[in-house]
C-alpha atoms as a PDB file:
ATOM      1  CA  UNK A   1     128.090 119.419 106.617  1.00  0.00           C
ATOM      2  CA  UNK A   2     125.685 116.259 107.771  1.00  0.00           C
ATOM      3  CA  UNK A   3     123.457 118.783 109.542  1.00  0.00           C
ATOM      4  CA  UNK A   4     123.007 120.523 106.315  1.00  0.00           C
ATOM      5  CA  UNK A   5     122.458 117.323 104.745  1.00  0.00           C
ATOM      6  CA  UNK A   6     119.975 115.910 107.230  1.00  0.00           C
ATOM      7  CA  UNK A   7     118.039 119.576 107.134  1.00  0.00           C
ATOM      8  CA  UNK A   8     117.717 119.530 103.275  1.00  0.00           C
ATOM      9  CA  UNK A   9     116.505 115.755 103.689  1.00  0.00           C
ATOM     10  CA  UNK A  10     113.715 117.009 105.943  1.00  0.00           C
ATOM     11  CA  UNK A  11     113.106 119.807 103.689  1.00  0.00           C
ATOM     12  CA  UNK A  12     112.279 117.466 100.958  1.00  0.00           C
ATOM     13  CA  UNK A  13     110.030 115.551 103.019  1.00  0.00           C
ATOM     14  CA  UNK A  14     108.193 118.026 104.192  1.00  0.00           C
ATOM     15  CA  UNK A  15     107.657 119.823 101.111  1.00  0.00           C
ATOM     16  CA  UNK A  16     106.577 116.031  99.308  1.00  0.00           C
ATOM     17  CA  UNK A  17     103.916 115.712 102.346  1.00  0.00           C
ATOM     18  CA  UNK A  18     102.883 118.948 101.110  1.00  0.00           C
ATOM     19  CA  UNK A  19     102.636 118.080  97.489  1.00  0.00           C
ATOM     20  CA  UNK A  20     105.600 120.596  96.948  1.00  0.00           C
ATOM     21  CA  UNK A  21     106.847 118.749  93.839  1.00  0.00           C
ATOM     22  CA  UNK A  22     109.840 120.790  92.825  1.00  0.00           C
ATOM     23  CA  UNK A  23     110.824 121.456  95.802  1.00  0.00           C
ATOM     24  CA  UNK A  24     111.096 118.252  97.206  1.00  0.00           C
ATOM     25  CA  UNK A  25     113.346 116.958  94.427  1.00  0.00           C
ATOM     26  CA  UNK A  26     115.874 119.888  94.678  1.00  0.00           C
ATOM     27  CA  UNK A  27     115.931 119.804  98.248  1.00  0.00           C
ATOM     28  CA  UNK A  28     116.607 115.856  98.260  1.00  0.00           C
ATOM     29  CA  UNK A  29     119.203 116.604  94.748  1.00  0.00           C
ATOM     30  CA  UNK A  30     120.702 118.918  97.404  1.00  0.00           C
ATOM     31  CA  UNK A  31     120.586 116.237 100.730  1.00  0.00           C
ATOM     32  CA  UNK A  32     122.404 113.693  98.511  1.00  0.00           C
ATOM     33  CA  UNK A  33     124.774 115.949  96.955  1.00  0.00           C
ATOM     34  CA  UNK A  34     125.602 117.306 100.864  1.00  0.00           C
ATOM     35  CA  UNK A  35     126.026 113.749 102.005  1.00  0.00           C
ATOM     36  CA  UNK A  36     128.349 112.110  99.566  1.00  0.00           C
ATOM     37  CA  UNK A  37     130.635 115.813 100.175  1.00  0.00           C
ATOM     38  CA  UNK A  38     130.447 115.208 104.299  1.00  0.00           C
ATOM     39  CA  UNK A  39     131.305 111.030 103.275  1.00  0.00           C
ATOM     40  CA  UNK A  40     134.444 112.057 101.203  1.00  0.00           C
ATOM     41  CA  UNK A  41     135.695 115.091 103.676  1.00  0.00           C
ATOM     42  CA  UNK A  42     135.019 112.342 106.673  1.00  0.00           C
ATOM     43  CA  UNK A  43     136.993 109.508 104.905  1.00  0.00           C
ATOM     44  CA  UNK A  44     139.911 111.893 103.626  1.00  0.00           C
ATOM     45  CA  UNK A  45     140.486 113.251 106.800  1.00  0.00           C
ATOM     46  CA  UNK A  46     140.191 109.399 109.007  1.00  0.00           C
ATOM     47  CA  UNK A  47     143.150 108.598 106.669  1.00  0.00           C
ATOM     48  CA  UNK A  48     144.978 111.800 106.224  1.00  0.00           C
ATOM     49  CA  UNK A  49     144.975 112.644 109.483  1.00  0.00           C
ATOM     50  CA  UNK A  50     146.331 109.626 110.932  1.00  0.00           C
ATOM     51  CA  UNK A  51     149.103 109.673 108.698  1.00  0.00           C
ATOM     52  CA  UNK A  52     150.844 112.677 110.315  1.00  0.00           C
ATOM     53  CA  UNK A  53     150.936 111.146 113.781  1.00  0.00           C
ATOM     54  CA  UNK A  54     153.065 108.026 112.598  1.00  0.00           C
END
């Protein structure tokens, strides 16, 4: 999930050095959205899984 994060983040920055407008604010609309998912996932399972091992 980060990887798709950081590759949509590089995305947008290529396509703003470009002058690729649109682009560049979906594909960093997309980054963030991707990041705060792999945050949540990666925070859920540091306490969920250590929870079973008790």
């Amino acid at each position: 999930m980060l990887s798709w994060a950081i590759t949509f983040l590089i995305i947008a920055i290529i396509a703003g050095v470009l002058g690729f407008g649109g682009i560049a604010g979906t594909a960093t609309g997309i980054a963030k959205i991707l990041f705060v998912v792999f945050l949540v996932m990666f925070i859920a399972s540091f306490f969920f899984g250590r929870r079973g091992r008790g």
